[in-house]
Structures are given as C-alpha cells and as structure tokens.
N, C-alpha and C. Protein backbone atom coordinates (compact mmCIF):
# COMPACT_ATOMS: atom_id res chain seq x y z
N UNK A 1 96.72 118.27 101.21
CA UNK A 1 97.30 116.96 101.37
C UNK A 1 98.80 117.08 101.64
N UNK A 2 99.12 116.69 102.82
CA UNK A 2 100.61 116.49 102.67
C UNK A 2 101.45 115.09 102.33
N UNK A 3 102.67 114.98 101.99
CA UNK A 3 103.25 114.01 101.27
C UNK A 3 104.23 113.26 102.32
N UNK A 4 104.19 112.38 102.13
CA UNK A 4 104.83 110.95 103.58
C UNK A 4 105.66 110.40 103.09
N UNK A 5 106.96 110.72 103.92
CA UNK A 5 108.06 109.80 103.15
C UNK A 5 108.00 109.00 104.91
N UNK A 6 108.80 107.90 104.41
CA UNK A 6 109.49 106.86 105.38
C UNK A 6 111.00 107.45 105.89
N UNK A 7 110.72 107.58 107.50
CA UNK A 7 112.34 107.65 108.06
C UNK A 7 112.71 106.58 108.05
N UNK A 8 114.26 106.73 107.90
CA UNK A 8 114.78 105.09 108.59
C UNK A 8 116.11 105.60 108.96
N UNK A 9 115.94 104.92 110.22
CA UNK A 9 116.93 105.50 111.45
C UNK A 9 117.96 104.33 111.25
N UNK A 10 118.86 104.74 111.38
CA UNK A 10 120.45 104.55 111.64
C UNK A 10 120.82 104.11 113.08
N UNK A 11 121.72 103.19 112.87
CA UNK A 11 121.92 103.47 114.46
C UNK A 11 122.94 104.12 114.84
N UNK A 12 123.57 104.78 113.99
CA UNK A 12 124.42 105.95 114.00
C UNK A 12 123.86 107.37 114.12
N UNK A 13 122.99 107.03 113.81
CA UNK A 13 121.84 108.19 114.21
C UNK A 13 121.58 108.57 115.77
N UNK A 14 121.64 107.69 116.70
CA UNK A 14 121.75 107.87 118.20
C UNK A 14 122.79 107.94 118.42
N UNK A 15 122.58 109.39 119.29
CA UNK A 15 123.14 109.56 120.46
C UNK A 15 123.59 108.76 122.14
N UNK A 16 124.52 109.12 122.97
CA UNK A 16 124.81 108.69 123.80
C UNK A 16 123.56 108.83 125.27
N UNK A 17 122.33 109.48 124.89
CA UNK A 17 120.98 109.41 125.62
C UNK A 17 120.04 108.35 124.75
N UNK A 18 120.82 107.84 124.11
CA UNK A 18 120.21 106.60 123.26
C UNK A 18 118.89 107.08 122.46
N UNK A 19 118.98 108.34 121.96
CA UNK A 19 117.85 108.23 120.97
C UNK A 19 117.99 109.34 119.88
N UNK A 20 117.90 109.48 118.82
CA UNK A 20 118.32 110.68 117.31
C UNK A 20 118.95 111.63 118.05
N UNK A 21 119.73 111.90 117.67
CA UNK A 21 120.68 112.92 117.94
C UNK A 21 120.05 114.19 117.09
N UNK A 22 119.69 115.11 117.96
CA UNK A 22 118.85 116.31 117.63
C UNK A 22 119.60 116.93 115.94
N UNK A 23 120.93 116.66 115.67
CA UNK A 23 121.45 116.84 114.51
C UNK A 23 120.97 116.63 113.60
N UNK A 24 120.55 115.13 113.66
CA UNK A 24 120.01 114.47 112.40
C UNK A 24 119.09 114.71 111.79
N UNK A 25 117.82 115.18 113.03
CA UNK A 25 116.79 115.55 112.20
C UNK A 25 117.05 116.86 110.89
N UNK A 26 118.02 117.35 110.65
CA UNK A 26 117.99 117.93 109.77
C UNK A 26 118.84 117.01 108.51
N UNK A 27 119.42 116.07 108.88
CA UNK A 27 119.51 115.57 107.66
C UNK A 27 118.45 114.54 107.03
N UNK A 28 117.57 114.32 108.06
CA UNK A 28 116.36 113.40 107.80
C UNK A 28 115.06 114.52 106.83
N UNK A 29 115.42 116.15 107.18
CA UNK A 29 114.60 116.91 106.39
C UNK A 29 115.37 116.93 104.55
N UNK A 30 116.21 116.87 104.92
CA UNK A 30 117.25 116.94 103.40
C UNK A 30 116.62 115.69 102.63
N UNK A 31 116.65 114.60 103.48
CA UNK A 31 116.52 112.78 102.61
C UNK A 31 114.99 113.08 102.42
N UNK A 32 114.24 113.64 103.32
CA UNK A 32 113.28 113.55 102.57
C UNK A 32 112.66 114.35 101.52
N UNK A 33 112.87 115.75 101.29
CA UNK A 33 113.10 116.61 100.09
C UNK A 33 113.09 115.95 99.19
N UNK A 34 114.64 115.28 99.03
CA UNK A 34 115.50 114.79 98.02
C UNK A 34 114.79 113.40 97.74
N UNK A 35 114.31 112.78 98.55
CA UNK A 35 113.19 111.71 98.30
C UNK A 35 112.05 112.00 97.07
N UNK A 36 111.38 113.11 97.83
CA UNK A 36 110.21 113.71 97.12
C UNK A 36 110.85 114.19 96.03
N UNK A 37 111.83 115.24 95.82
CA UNK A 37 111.67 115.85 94.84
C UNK A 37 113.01 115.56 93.80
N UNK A 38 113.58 114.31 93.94
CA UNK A 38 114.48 113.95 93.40
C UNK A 38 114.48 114.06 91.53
N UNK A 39 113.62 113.72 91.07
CA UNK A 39 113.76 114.40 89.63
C UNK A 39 113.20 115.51 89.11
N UNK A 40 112.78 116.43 89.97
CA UNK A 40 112.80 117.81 89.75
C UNK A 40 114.13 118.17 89.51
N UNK A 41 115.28 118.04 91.47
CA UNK A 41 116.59 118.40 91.18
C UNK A 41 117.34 117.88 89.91
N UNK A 42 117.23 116.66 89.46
CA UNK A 42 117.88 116.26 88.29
C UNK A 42 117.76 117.29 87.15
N UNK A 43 116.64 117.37 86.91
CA UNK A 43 116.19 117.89 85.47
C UNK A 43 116.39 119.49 85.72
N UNK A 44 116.25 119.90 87.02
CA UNK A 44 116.52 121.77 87.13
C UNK A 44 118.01 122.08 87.36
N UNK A 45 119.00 121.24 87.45
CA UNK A 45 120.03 121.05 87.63
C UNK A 45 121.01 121.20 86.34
N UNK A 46 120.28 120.55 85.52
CA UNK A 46 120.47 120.22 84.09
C UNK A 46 120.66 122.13 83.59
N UNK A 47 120.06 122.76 83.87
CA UNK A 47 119.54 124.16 83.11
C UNK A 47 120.31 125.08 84.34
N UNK A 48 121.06 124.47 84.95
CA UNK A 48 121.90 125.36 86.16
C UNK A 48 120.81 126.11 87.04
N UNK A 49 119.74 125.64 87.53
CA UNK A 49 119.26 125.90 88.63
C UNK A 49 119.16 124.94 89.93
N UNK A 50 119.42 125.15 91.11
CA UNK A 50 119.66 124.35 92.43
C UNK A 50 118.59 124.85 93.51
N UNK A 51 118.21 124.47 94.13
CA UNK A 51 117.71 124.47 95.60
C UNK A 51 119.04 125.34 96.60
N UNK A 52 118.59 125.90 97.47
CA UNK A 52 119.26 126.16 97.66
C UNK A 52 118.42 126.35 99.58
N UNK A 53 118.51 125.92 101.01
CA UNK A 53 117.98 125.99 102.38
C UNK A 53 118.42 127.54 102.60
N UNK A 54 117.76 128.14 102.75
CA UNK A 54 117.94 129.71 103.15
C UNK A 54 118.00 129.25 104.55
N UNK A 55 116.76 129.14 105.05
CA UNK A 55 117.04 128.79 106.54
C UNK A 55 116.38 127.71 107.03
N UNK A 56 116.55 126.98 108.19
CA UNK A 56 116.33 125.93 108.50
C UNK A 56 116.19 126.14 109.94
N UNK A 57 114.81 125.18 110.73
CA UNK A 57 114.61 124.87 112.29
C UNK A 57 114.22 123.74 112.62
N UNK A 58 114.03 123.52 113.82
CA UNK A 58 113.69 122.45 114.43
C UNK A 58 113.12 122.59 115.91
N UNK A 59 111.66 121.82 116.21
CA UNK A 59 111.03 122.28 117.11
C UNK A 59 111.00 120.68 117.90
N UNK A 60 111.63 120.31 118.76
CA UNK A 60 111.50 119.07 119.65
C UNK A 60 110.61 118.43 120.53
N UNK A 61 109.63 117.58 120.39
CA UNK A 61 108.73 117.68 121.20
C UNK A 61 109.12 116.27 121.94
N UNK A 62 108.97 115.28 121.29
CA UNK A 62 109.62 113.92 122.00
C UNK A 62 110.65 113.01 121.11
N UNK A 63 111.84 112.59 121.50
CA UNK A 63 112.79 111.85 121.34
C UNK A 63 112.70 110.37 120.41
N UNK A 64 113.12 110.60 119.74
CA UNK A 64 112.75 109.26 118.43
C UNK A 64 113.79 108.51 119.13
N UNK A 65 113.42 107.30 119.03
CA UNK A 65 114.15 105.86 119.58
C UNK A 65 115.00 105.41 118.52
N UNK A 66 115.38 103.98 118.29
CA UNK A 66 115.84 103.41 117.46
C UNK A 66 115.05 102.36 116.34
N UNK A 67 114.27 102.00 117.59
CA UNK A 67 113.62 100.98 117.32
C UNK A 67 111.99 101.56 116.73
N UNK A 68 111.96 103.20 117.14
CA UNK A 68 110.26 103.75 116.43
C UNK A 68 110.55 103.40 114.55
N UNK A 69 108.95 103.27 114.40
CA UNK A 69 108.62 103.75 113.02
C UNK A 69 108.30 104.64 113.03
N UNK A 70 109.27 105.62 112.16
CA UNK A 70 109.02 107.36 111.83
C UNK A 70 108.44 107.37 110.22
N UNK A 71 107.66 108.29 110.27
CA UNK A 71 107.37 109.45 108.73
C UNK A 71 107.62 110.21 109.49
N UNK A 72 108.02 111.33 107.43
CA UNK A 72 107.82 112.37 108.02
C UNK A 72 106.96 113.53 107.28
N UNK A 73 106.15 113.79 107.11
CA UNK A 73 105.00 114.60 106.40
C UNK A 73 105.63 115.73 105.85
N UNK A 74 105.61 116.02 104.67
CA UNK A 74 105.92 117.21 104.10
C UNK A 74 104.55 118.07 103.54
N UNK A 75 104.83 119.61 103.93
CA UNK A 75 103.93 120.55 103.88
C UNK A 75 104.48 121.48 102.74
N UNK A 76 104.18 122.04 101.61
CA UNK A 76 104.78 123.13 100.81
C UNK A 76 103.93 124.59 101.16
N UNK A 77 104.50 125.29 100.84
CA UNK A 77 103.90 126.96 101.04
C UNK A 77 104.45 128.06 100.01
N UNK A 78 103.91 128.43 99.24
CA UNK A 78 104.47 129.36 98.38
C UNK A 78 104.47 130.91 99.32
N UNK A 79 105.55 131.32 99.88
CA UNK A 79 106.22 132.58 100.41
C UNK A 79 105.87 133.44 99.77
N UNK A 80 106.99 133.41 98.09
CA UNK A 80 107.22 134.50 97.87
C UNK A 80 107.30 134.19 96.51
N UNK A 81 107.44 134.84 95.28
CA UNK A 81 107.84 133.92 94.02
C UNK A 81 109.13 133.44 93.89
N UNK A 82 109.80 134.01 95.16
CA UNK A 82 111.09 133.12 94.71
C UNK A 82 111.54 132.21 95.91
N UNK A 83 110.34 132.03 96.87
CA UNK A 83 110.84 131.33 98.04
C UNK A 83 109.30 130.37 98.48
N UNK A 84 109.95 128.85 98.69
CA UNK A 84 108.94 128.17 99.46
C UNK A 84 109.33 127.55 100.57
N UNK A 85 108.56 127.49 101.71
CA UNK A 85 108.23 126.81 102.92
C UNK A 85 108.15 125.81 102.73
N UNK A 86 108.82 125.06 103.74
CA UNK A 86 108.62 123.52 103.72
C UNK A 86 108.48 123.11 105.06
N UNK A 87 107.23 122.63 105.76
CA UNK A 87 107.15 122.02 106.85
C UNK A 87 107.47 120.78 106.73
N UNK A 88 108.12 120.42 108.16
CA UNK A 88 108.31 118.48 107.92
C UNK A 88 107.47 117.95 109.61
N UNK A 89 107.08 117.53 109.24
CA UNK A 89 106.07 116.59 110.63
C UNK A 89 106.36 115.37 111.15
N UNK A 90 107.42 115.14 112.12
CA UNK A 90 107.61 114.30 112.41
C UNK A 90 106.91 112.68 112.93
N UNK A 91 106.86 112.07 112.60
CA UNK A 91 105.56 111.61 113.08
C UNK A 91 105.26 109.87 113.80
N UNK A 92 105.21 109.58 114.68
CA UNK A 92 104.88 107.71 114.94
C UNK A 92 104.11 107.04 113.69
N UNK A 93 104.35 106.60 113.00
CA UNK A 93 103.52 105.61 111.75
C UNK A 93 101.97 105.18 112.63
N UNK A 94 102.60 104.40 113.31
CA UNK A 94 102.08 103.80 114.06
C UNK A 94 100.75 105.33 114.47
N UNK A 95 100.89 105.52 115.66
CA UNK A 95 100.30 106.37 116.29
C UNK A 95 99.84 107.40 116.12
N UNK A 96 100.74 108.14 115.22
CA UNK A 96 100.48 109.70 115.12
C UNK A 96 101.18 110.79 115.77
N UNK A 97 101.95 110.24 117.23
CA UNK A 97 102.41 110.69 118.09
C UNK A 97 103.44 111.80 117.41
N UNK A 98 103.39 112.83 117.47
CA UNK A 98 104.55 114.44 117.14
C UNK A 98 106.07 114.18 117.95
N UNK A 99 106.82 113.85 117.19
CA UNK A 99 108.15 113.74 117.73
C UNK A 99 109.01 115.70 117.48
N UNK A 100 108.52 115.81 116.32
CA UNK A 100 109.40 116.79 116.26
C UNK A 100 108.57 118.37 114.79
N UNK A 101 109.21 118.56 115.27
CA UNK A 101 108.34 119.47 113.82
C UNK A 101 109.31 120.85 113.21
N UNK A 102 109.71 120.32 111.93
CA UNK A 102 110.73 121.08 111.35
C UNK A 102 110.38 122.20 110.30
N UNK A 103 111.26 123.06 109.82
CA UNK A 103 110.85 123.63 108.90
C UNK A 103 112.07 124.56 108.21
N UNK A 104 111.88 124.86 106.52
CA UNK A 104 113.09 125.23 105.40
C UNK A 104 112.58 126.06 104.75
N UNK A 105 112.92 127.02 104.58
CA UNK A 105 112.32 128.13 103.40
C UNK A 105 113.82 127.71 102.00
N UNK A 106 113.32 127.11 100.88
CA UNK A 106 113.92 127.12 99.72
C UNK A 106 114.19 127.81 99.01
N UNK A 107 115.31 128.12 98.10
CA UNK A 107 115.21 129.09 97.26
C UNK A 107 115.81 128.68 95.62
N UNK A 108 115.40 128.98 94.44
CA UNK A 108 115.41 128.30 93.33
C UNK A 108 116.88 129.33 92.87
N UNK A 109 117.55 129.13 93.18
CA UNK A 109 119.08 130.13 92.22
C UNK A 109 119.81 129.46 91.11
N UNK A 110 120.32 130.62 90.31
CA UNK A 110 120.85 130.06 88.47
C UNK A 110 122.66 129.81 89.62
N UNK A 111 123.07 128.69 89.53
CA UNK A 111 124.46 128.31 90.08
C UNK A 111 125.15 129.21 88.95
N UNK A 112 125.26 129.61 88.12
CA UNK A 112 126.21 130.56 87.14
C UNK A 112 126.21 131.79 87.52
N UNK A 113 125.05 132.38 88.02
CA UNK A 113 125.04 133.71 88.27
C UNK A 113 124.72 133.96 89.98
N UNK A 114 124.52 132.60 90.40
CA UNK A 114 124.52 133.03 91.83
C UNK A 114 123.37 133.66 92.20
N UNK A 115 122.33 133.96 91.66
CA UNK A 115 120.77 134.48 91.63
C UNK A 115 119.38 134.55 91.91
N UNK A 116 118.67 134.34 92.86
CA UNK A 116 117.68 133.81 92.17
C UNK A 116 116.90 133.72 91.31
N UNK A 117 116.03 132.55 91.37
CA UNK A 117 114.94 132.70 90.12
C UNK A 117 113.76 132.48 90.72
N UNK A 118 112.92 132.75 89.61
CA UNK A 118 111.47 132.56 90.36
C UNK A 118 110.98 130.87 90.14
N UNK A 119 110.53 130.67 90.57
CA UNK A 119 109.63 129.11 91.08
C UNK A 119 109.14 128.87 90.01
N UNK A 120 109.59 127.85 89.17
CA UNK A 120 108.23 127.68 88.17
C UNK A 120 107.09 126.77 88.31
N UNK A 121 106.07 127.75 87.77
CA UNK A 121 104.62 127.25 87.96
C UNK A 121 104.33 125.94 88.11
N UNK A 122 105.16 125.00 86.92
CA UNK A 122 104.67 123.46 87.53
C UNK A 122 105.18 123.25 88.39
N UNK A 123 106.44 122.97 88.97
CA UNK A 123 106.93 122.99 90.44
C UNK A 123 105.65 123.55 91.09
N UNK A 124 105.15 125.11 91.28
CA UNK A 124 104.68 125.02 92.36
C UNK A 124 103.15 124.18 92.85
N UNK A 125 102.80 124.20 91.41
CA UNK A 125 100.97 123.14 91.25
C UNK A 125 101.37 121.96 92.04
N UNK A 126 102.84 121.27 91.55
CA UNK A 126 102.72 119.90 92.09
C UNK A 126 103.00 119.74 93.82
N UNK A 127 103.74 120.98 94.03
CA UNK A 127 104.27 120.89 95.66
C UNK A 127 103.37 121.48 96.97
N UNK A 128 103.04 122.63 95.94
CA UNK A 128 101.55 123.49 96.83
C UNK A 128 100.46 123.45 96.49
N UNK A 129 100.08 123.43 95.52
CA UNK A 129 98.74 122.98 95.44
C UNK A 129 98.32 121.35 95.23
N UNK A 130 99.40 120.39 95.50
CA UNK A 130 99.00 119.37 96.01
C UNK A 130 98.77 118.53 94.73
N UNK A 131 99.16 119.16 93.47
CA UNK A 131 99.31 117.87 91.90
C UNK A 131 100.01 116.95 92.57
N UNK A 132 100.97 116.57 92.97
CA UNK A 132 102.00 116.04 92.98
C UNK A 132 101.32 114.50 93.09
C-alpha cells in the first residue's frame, strides 16, 4: 500500500513556461515526508535523532499546471538498517496520469555525534511494511 498526500501548488511554484518549476518538485517531496511523518520527526528529534536526504532525484515525465489536482504517493523500502528509500509518484487525482516520479534514500543520524543510527523497528513496520 502506498500512502497519498495532497499537492497544492503555489502559484509561485510556476515557472516562466507556465507550469512547476522542475525545482519544486523536490520541495513538494520534503512537504510530503514531513506531512506523513511529522510526529515521528517530533518525538525522534526529542532524543537527538534527525532524518537526514542522503540523496535525492527526479524523473520528469509531464509538466504539472497550476490549475492540476496533484498527489503524491509515497513508497518506503528498507535499504539497509540504516537507510530507507522513499519513492514519491507523482500523480493526476483525477486520472492517474504520471507527471513525475521522484526518489530519497533517508538516513536516521544522532545530531550530537553526527552518526548514524539504525532505523527503529516501529518506524520501519509502520513505513514499509505498510502499519502505518
């Protein structure tokens, strides 16, 4: 099962070809993370652990308007024990139609020691195996 947040486009969000400025979609992958997993970060934050985007892409297939209704589907993947995948699926509400298709490998580090850590187990039940 993957998890559906709501885009909502800006109109600062377009560009001068009048439609998302290929930029954004990575801050539209951030809002929706932070959507989904907003009191995880609170509470792992608390104990000095952060998220942290190791790396980040973006695959373009067609041009989001102003005026589309976007989701955007989130996919989890457990990597490694200390790293997860995150697909994002851009998507027409409406239609289904593939605007774009992104993707973040995460990483769980102690902000004091600069480190990582490993993933903990409930985190990963709820994100990859689909508790959530």
């Amino acid at each position: 099962m993957n998890h559906k947040v709501q885009v909502n486009i800006r109109y600062s969000d377009i560009d001068m070809n009048n439609h998302v400025n290929n930029a954004v979609y990575f801050t539209y992958m951030e809002n929706a993370r932070t959507e989904l997993l907003v009191n995880e970060l609170v509470e792992y934050q608390k104990n000095n652990v952060v998220f942290i985007v190791s790396e980040a892409s973006c695959k373009y297939k067609h041009p989001i308007l102003l005026t589309d209704n976007v989701i955007c589907e989130l996919k989890f993947k457990l990597l490694t024990p200390l790293r997860i995948g995150v697909t994002y699926l851009f998507k027409n509400a409406e239609t289904g139609a593939l605007y774009a298709e992104g993707g973040t490998i995460l990483v769980m580090v102690n902000d004091r020691t600069n480190k990582p850590v490993p993933i903990p187990e409930g985190l990963i039940n709820k994100l990859v195996r689909n508790n959530y």
